[in-house]
Protein backbone atom coordinates (compact mmCIF):
# COMPACT_ATOMS: atom_id res chain seq x y z
CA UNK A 1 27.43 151.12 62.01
CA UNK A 2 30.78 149.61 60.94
CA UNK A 3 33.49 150.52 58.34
CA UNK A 4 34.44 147.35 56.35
CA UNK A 5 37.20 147.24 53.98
CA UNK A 6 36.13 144.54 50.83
CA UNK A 7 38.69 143.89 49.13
CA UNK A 8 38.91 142.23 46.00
CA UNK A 9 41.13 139.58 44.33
CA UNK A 10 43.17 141.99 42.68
CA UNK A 11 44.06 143.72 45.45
CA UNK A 12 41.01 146.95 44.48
CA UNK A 13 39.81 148.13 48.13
CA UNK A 14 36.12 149.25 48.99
CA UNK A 15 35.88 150.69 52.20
CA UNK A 16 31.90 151.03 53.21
CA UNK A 17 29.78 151.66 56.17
CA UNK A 18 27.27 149.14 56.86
CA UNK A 19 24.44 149.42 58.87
CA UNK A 20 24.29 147.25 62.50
CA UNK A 21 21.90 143.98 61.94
CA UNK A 22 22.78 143.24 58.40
CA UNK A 23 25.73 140.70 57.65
CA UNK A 24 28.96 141.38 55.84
CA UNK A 25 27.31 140.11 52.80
CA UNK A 26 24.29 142.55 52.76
CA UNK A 27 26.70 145.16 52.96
CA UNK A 28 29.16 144.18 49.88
CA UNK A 29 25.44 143.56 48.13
CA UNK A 30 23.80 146.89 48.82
CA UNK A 31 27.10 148.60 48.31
CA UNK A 32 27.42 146.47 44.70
CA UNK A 33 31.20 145.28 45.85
CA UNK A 34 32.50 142.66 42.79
CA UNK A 35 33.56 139.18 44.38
CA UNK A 36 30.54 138.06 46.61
CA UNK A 37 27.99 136.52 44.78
CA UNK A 38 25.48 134.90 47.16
CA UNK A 39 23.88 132.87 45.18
CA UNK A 40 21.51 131.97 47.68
CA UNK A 41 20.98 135.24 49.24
CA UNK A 42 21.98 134.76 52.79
CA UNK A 43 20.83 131.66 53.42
CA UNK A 44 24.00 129.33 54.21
CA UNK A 45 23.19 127.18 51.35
CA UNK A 46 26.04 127.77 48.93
CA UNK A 47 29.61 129.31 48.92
CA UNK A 48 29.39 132.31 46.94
CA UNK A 49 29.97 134.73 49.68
CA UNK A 50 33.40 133.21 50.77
CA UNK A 51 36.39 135.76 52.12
CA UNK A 52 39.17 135.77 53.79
CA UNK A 53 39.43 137.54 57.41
CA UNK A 54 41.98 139.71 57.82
CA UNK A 55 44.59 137.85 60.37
CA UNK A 56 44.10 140.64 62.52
CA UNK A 57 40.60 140.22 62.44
CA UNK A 58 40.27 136.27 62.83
CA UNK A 59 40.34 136.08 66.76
CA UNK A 60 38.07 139.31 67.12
CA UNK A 61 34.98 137.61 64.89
CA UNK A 62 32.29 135.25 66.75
CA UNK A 63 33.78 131.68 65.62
CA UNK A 64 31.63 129.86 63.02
CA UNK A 65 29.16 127.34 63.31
CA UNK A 66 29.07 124.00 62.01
CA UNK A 67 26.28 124.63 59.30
CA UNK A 68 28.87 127.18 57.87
CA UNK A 69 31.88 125.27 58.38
CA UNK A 70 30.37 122.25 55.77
CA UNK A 71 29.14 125.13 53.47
CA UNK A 72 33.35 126.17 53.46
CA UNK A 73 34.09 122.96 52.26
CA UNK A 74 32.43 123.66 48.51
CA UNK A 75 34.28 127.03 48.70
CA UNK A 76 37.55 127.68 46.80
CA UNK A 77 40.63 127.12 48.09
CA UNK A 78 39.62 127.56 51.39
CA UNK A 79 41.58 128.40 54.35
CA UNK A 80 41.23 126.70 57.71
CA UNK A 81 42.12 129.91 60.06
CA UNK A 82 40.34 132.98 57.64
CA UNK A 83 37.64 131.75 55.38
CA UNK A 84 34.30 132.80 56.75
CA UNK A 85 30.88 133.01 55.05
CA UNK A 86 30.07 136.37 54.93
CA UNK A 87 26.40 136.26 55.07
CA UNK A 88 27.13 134.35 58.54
CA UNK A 89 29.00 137.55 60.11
CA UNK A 90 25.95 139.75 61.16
CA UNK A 91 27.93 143.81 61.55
CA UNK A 92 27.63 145.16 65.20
CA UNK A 93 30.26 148.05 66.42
CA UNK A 94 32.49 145.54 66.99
CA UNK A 95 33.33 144.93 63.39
CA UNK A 96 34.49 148.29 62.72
CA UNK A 97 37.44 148.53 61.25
CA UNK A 98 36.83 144.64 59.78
CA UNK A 99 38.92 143.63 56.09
CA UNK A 100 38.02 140.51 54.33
CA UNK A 101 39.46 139.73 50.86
CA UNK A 102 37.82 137.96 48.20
CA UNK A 103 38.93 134.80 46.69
CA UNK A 104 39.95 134.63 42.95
CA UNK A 105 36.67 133.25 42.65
CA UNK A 106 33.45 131.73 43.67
CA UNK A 107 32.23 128.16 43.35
């Protein structure tokens, strides 16, 4: 189980434990966290669960793949170094401790 601090646009933290084998984005769903939207419920087929890692966290987070990497190019405003689909970070032990921030909004 990991601690994961959401936290949203303006700047309102949710710190939540999350359950090993479920992604970032299960977690900000089951914990109803405002700013994540997946749209298409985990699949990597839309944008809607964009965030942006923590610098601190960005090195420390299994690098993304290239399906995700096109999906990040319908998100908004992106950012080359932090923005990470969170429905593609699956929580292990290692993530404890993880902070993402939400965009102003999803596209």
């Amino acid at each position: 189980m990991a601690k994961i601090t959401y936290i949203e646009h303006n700047g309102t933290q949710h710190v939540v434990e999350v359950s090993n084998g479920l992604t970032v984005m299960e977690g900000a769903r089951d914990n109803n966290i405002p700013g994540i939207d997946a749209d298409c419920g985990g699949a990597c087929a839309c944008s809607t669960c964009h965030v942006y890692v923590h610098p601190d966290w960005v090195s420390k987070i299994p690098p993304s793949e290239d399906m995700e990497q096109d999906m990040l190019d319908f998100a908004y405003e992106p950012d080359l170094q932090r923005s990470r689909l969170t429905c593609q970070l699956q929580v292990t032990d290692d993530l404890d401790g993880l902070v993402v921030q939400m965009p102003e909004k999803q596209i």
